[in-house]
PDB file of N, CA and C in Angstrom:
ATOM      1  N   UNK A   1       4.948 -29.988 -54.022  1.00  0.00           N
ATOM      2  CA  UNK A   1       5.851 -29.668 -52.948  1.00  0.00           C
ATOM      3  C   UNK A   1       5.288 -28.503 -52.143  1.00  0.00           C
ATOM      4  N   UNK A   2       5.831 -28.449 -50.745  1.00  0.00           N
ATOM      5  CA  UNK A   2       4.649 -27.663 -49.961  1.00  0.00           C
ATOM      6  C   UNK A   2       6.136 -26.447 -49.581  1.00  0.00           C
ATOM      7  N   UNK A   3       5.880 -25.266 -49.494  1.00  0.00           N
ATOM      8  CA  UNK A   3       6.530 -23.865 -49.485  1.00  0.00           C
ATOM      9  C   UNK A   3       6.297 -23.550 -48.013  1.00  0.00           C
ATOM     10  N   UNK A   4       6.946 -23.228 -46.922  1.00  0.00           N
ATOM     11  CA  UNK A   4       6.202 -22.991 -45.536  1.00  0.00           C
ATOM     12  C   UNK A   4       7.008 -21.350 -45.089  1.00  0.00           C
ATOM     13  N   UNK A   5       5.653 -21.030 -45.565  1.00  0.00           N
ATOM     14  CA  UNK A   5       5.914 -19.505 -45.210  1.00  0.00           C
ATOM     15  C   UNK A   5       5.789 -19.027 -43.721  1.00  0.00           C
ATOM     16  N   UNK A   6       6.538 -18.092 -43.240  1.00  0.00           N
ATOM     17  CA  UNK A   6       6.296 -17.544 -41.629  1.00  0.00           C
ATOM     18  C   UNK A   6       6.518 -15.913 -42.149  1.00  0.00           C
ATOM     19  N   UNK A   7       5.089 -15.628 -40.890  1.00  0.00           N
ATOM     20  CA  UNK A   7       4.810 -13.677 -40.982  1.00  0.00           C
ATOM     21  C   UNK A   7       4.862 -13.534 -39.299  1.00  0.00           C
ATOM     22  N   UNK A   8       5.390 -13.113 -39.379  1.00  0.00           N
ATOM     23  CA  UNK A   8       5.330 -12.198 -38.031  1.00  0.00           C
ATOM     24  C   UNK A   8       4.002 -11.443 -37.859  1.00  0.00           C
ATOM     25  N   UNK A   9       3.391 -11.475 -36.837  1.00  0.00           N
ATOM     26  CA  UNK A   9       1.686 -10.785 -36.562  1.00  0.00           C
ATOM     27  C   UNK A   9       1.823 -10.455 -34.980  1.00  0.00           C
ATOM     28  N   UNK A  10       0.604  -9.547 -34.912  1.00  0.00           N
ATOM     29  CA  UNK A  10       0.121  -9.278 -34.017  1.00  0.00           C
ATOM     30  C   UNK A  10      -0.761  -9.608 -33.453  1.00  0.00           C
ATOM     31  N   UNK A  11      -0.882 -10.052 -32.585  1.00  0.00           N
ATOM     32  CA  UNK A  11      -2.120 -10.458 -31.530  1.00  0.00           C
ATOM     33  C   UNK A  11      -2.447 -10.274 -30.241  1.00  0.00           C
ATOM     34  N   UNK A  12      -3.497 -10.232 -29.907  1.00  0.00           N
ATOM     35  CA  UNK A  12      -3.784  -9.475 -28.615  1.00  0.00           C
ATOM     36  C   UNK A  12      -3.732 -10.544 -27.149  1.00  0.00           C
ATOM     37  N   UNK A  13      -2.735 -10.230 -26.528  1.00  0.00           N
ATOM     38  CA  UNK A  13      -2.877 -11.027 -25.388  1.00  0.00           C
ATOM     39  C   UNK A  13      -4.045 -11.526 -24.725  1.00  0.00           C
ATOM     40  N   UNK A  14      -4.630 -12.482 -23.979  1.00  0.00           N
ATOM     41  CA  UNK A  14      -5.730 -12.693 -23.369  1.00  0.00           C
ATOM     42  C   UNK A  14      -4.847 -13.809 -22.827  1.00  0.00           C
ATOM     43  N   UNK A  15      -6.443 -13.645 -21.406  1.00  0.00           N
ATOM     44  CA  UNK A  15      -6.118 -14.690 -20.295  1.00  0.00           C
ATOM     45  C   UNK A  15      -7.531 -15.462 -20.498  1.00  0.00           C
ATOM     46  N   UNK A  16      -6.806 -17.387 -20.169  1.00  0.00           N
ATOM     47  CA  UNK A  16      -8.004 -17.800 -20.297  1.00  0.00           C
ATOM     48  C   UNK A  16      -9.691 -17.755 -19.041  1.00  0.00           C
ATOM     49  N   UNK A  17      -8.859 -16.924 -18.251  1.00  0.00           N
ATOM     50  CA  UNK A  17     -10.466 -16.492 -17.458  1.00  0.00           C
ATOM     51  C   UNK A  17     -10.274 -15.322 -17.553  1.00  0.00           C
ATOM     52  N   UNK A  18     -10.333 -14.776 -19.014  1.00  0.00           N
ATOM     53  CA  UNK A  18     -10.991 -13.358 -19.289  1.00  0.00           C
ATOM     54  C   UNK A  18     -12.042 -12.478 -18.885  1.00  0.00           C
ATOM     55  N   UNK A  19     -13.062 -13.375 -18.634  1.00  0.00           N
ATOM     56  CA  UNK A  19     -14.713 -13.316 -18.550  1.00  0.00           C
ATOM     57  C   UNK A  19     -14.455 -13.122 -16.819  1.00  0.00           C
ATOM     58  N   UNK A  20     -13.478 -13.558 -16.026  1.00  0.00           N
ATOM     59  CA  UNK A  20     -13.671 -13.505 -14.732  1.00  0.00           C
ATOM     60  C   UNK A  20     -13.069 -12.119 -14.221  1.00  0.00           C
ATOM     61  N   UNK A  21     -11.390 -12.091 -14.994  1.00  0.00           N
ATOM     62  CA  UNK A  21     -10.512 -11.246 -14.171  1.00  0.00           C
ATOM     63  C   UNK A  21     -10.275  -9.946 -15.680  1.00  0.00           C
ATOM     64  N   UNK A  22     -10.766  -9.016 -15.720  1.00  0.00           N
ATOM     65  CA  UNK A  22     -10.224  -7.924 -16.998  1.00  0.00           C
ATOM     66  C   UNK A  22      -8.138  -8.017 -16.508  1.00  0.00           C
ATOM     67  N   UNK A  23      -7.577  -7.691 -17.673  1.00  0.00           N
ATOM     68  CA  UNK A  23      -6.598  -7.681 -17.723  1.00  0.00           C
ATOM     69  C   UNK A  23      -6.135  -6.540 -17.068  1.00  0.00           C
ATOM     70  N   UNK A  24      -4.854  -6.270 -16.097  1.00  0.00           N
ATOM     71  CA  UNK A  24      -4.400  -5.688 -15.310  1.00  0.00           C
ATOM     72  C   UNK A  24      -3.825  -4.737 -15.938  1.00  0.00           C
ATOM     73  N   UNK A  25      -4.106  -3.499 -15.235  1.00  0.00           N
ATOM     74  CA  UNK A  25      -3.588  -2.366 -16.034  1.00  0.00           C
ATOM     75  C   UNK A  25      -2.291  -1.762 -15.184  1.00  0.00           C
ATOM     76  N   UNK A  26      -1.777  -2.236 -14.323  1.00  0.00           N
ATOM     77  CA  UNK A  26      -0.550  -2.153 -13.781  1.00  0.00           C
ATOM     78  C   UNK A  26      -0.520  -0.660 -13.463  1.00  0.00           C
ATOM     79  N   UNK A  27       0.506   0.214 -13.729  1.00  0.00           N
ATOM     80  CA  UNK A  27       1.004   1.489 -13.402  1.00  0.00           C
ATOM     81  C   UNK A  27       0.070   2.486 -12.839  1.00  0.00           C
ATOM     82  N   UNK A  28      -1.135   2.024 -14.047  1.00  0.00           N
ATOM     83  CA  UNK A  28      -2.075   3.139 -14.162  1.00  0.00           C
ATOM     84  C   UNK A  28      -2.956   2.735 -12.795  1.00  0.00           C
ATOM     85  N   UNK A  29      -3.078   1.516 -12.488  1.00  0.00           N
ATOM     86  CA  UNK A  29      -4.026   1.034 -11.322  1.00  0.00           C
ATOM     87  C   UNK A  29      -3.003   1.878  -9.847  1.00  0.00           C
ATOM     88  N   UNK A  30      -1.791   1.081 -10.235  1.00  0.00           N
ATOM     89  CA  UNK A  30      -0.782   1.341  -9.106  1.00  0.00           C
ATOM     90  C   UNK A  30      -0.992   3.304  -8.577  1.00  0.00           C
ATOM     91  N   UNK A  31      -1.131   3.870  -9.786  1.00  0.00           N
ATOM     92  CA  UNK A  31      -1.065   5.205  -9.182  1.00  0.00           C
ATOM     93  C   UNK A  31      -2.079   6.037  -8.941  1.00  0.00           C
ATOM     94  N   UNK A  32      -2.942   5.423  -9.564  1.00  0.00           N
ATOM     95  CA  UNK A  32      -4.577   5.596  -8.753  1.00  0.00           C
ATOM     96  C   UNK A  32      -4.799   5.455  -7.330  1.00  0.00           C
ATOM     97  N   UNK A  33      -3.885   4.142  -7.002  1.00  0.00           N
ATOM     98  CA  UNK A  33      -4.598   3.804  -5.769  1.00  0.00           C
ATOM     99  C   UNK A  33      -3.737   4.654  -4.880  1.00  0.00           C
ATOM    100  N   UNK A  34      -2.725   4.795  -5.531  1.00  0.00           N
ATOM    101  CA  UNK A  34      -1.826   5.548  -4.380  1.00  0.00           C
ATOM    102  C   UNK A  34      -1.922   7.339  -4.249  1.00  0.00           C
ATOM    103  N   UNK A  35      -2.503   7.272  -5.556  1.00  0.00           N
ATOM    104  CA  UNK A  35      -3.479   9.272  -4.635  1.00  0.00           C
ATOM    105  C   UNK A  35      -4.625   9.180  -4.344  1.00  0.00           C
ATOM    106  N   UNK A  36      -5.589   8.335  -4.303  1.00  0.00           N
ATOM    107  CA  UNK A  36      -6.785   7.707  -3.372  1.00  0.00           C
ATOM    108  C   UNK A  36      -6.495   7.663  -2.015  1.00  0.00           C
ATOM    109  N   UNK A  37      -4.887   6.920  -1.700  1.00  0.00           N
ATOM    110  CA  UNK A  37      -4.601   6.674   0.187  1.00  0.00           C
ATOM    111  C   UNK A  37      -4.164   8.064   0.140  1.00  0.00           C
ATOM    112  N   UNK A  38      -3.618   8.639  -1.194  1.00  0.00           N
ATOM    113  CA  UNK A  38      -2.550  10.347  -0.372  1.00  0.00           C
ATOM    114  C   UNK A  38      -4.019  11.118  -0.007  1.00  0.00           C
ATOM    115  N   UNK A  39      -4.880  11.041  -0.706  1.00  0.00           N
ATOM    116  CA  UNK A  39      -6.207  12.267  -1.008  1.00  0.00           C
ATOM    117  C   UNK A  39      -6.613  11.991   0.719  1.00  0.00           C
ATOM    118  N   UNK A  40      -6.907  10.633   0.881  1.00  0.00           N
ATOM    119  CA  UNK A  40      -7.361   9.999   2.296  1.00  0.00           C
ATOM    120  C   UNK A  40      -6.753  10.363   3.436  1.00  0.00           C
ATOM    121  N   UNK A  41      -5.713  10.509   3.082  1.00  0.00           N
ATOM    122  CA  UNK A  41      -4.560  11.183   4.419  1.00  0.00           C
ATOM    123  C   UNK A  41      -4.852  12.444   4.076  1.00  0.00           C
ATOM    124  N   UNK A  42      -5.003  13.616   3.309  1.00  0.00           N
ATOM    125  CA  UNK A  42      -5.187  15.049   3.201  1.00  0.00           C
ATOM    126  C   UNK A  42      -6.653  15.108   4.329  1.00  0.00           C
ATOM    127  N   UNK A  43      -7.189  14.131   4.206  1.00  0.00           N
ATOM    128  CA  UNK A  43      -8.428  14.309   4.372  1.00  0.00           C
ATOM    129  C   UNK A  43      -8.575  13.978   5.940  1.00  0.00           C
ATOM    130  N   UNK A  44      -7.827  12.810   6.051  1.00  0.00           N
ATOM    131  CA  UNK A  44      -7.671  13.096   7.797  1.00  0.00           C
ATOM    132  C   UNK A  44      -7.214  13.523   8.547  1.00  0.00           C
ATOM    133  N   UNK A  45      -6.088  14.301   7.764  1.00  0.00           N
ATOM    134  CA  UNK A  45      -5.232  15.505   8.558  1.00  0.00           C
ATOM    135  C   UNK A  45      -5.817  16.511   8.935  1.00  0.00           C
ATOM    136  N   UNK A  46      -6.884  17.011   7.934  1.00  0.00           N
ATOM    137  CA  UNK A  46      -7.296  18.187   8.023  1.00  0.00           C
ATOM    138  C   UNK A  46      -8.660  17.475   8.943  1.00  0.00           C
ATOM    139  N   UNK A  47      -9.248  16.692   8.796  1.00  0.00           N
ATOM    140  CA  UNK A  47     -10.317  16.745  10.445  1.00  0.00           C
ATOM    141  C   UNK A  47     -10.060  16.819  11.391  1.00  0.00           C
ATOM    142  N   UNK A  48      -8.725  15.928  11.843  1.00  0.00           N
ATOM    143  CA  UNK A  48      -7.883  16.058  12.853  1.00  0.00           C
ATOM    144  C   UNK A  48      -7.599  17.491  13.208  1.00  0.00           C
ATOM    145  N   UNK A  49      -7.530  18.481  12.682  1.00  0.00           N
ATOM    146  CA  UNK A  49      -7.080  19.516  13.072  1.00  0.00           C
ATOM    147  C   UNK A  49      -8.344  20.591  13.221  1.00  0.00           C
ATOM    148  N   UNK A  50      -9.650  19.913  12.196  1.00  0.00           N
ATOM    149  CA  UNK A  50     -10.761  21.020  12.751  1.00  0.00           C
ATOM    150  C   UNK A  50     -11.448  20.367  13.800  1.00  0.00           C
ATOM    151  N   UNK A  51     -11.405  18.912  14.391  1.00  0.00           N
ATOM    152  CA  UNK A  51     -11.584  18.294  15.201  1.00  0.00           C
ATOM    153  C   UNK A  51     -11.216  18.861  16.854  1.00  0.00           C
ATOM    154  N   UNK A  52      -9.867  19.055  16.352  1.00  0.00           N
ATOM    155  CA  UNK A  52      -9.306  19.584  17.758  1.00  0.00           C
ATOM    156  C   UNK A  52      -8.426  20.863  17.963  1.00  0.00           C
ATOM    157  N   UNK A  53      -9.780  21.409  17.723  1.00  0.00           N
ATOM    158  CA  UNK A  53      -9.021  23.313  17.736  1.00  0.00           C
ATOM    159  C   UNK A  53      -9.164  23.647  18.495  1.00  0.00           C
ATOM    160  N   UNK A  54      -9.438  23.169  19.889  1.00  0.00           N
ATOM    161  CA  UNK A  54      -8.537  23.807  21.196  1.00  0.00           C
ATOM    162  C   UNK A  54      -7.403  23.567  21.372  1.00  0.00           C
ATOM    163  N   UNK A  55      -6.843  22.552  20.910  1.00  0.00           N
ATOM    164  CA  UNK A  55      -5.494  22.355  20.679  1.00  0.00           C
ATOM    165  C   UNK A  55      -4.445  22.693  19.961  1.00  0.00           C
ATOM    166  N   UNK A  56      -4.863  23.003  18.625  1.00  0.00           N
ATOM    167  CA  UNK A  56      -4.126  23.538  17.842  1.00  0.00           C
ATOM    168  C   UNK A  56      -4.979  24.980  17.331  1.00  0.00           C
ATOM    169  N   UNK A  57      -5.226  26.004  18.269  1.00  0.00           N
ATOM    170  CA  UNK A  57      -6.016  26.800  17.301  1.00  0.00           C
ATOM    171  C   UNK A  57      -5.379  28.092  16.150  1.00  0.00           C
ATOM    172  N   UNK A  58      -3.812  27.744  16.288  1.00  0.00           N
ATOM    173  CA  UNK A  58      -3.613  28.782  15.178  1.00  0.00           C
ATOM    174  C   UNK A  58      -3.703  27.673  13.900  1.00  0.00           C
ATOM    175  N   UNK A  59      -3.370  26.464  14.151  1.00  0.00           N
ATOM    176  CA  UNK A  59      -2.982  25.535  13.018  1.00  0.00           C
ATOM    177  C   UNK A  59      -4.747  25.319  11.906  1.00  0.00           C
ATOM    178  N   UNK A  60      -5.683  25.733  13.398  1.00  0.00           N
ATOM    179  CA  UNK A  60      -7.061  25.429  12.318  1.00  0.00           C
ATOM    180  C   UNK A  60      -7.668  26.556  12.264  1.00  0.00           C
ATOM    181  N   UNK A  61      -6.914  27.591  12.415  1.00  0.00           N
ATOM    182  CA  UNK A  61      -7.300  28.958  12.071  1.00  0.00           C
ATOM    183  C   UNK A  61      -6.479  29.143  10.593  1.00  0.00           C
ATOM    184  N   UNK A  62      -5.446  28.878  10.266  1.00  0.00           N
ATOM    185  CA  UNK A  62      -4.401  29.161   9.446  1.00  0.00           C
ATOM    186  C   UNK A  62      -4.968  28.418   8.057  1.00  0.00           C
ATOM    187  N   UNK A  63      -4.251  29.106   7.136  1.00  0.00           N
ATOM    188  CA  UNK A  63      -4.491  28.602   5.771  1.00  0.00           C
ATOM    189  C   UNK A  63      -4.244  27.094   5.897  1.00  0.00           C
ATOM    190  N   UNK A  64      -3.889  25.983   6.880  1.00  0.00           N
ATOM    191  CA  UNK A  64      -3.115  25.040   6.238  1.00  0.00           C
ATOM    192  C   UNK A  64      -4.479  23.760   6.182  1.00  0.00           C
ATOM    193  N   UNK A  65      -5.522  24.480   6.932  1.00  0.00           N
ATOM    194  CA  UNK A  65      -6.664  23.499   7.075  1.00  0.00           C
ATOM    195  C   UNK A  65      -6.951  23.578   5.259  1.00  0.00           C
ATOM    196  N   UNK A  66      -7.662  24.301   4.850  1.00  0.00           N
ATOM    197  CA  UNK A  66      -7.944  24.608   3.519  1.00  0.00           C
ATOM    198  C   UNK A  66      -6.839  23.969   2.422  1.00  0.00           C
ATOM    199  N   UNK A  67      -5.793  24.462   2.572  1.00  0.00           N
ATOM    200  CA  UNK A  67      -4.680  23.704   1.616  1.00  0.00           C
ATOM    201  C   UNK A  67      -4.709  21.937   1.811  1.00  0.00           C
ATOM    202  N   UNK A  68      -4.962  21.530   3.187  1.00  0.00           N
ATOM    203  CA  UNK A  68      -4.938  20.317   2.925  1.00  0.00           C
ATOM    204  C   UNK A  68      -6.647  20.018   2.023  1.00  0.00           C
ATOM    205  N   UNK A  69      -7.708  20.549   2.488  1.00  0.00           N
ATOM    206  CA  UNK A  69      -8.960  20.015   1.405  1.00  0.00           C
ATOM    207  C   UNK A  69      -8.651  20.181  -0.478  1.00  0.00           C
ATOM    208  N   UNK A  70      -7.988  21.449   0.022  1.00  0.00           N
ATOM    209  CA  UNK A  70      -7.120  21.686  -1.792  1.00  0.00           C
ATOM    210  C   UNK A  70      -6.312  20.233  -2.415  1.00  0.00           C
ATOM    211  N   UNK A  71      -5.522  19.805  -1.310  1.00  0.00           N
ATOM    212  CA  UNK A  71      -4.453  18.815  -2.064  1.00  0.00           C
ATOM    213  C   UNK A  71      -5.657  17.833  -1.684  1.00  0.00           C
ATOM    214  N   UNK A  72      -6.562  17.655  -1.021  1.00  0.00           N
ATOM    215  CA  UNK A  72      -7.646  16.155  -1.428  1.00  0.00           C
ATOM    216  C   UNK A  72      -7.913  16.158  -2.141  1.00  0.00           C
ATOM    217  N   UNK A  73      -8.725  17.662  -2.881  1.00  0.00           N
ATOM    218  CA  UNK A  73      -9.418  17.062  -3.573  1.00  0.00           C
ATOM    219  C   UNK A  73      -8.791  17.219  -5.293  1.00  0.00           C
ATOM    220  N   UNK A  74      -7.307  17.533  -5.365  1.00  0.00           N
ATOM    221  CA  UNK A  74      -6.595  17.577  -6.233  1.00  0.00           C
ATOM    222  C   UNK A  74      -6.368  16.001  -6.646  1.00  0.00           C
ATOM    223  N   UNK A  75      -5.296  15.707  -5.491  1.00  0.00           N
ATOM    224  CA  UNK A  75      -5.292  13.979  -5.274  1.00  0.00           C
ATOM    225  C   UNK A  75      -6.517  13.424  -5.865  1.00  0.00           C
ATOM    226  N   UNK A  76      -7.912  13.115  -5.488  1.00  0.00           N
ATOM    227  CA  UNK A  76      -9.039  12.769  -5.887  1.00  0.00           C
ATOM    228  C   UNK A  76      -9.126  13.202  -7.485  1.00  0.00           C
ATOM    229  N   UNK A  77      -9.118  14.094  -7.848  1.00  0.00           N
ATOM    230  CA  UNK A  77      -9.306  14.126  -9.279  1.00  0.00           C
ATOM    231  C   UNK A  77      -8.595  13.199  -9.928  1.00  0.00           C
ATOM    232  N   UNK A  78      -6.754  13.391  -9.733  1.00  0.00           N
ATOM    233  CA  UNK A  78      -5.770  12.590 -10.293  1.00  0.00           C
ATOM    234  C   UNK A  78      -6.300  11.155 -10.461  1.00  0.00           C
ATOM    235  N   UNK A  79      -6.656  10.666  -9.124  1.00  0.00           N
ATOM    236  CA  UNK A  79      -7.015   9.128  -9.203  1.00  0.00           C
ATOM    237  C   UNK A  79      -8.311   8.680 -10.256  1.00  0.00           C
ATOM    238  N   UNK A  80      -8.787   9.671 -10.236  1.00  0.00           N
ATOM    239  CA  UNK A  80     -10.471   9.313 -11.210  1.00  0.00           C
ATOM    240  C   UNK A  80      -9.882   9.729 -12.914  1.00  0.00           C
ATOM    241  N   UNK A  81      -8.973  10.245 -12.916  1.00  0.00           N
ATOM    242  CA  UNK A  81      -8.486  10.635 -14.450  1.00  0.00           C
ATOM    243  C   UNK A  81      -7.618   9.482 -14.531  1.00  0.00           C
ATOM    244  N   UNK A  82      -6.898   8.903 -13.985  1.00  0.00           N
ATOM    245  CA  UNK A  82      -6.273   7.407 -13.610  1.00  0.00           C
ATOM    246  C   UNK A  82      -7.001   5.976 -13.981  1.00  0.00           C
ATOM    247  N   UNK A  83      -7.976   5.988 -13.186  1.00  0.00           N
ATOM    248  CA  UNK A  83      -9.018   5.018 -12.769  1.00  0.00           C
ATOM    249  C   UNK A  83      -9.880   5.007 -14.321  1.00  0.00           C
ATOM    250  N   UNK A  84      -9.983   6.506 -14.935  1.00  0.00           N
ATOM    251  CA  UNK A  84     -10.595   6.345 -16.058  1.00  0.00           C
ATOM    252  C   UNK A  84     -10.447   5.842 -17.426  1.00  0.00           C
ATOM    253  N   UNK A  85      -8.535   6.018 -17.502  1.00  0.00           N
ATOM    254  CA  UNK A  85      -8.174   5.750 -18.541  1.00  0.00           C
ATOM    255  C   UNK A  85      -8.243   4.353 -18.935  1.00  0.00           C
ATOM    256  N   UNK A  86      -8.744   4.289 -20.185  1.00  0.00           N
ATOM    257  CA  UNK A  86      -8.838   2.907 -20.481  1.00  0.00           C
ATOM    258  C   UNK A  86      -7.507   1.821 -20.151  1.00  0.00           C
ATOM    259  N   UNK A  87      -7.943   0.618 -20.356  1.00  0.00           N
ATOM    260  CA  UNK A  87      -6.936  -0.224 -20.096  1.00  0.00           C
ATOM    261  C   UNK A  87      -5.693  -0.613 -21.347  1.00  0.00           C
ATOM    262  N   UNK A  88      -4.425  -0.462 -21.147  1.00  0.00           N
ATOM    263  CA  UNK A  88      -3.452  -0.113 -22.330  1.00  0.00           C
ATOM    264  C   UNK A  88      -3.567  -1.774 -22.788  1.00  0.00           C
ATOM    265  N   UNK A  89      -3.798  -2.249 -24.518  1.00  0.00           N
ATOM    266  CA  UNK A  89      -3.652  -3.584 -24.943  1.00  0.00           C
ATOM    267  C   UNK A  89      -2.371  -4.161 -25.227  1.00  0.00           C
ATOM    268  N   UNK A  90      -1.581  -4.877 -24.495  1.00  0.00           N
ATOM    269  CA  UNK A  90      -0.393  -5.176 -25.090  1.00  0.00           C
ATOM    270  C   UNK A  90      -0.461  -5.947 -26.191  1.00  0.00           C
ATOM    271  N   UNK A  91       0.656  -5.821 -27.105  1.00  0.00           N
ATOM    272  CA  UNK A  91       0.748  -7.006 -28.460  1.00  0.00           C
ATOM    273  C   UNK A  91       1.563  -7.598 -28.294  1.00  0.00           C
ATOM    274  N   UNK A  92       1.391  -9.098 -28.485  1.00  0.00           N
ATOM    275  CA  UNK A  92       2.975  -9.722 -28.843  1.00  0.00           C
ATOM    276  C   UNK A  92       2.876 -10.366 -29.958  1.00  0.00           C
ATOM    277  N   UNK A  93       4.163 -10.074 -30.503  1.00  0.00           N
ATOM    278  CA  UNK A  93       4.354 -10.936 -31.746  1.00  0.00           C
ATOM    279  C   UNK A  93       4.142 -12.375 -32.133  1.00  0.00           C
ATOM    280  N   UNK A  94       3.493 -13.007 -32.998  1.00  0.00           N
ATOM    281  CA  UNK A  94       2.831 -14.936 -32.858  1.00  0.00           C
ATOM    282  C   UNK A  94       3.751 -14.701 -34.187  1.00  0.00           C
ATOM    283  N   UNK A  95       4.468 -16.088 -34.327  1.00  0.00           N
ATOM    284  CA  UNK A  95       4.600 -16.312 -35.610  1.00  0.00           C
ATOM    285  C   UNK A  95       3.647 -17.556 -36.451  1.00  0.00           C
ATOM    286  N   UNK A  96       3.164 -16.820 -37.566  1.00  0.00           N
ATOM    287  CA  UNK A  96       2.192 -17.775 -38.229  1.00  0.00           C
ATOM    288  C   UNK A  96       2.888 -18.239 -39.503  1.00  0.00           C
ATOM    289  N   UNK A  97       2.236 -19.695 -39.399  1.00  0.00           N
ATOM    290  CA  UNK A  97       2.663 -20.620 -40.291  1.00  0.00           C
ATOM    291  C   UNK A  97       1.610 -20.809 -41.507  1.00  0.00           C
ATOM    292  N   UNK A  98       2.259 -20.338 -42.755  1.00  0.00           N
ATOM    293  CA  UNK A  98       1.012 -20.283 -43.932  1.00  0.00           C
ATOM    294  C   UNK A  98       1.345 -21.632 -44.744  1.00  0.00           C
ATOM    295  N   UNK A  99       1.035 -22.710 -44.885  1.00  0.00           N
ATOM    296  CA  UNK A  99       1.400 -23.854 -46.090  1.00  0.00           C
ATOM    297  C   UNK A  99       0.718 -23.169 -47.486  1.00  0.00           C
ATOM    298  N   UNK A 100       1.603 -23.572 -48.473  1.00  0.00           N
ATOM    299  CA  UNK A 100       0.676 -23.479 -49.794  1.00  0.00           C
ATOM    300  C   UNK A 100       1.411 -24.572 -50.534  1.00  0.00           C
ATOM    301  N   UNK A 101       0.236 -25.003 -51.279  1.00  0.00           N
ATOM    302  CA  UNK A 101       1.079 -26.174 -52.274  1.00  0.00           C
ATOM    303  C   UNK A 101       0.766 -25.648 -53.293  1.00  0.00           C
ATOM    304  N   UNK A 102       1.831 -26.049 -54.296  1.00  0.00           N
ATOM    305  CA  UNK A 102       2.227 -25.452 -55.767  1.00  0.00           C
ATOM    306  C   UNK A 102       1.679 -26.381 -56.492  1.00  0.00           C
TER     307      UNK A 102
END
């Protein structure tokens, strides 16, 4: 007579075009990319303003040129400490089926 045992396990998700697409790291991608565009905007604010300092010349005389290269290249770090972290493995539970005969 055959006994049909079930275990609860772990196993690692995969997609079957693994080899094409690495698995999506969601949040961590999402907030990378989005202090990459903020760092990008620090960065064109502040040319814009050493660009055209006859126009604004207290604004590119003033601390605020510098503070914006500060928050780029703050932004920029964030995204590369982001971008670096490995990719998180989700598990989901498989239930496995063990037969044994007695």
């Amino acid at each position: 007579m055959k006994d049909v045992t079930t275990f609860s396990s772990m196993v690692e998700r995969s997609l079957k075009s693994e080899e094409a697409k690495p698995l999506s790291r969601g949040l961590s991608d999402l907030a990378g990319w989005l202090f990459t565009v903020n760092a990008a905007r620090w960065r064109r604010r502040a040319q814009f303003y050493e660009r055209h300092r006859d126009y604004f010349p207290r604004l590119a005389a003033s601390p605020f040129v510098d503070r914006c290269r500060a928050l780029e290249a703050a932004s920029r770090e964030v995204a590369e400490v982001l971008f670096a972290m490995p990719p998180r493995v989700d598990l989901v539970p498989v239930p496995v089926t063990v037969s044994r005969i007695k």
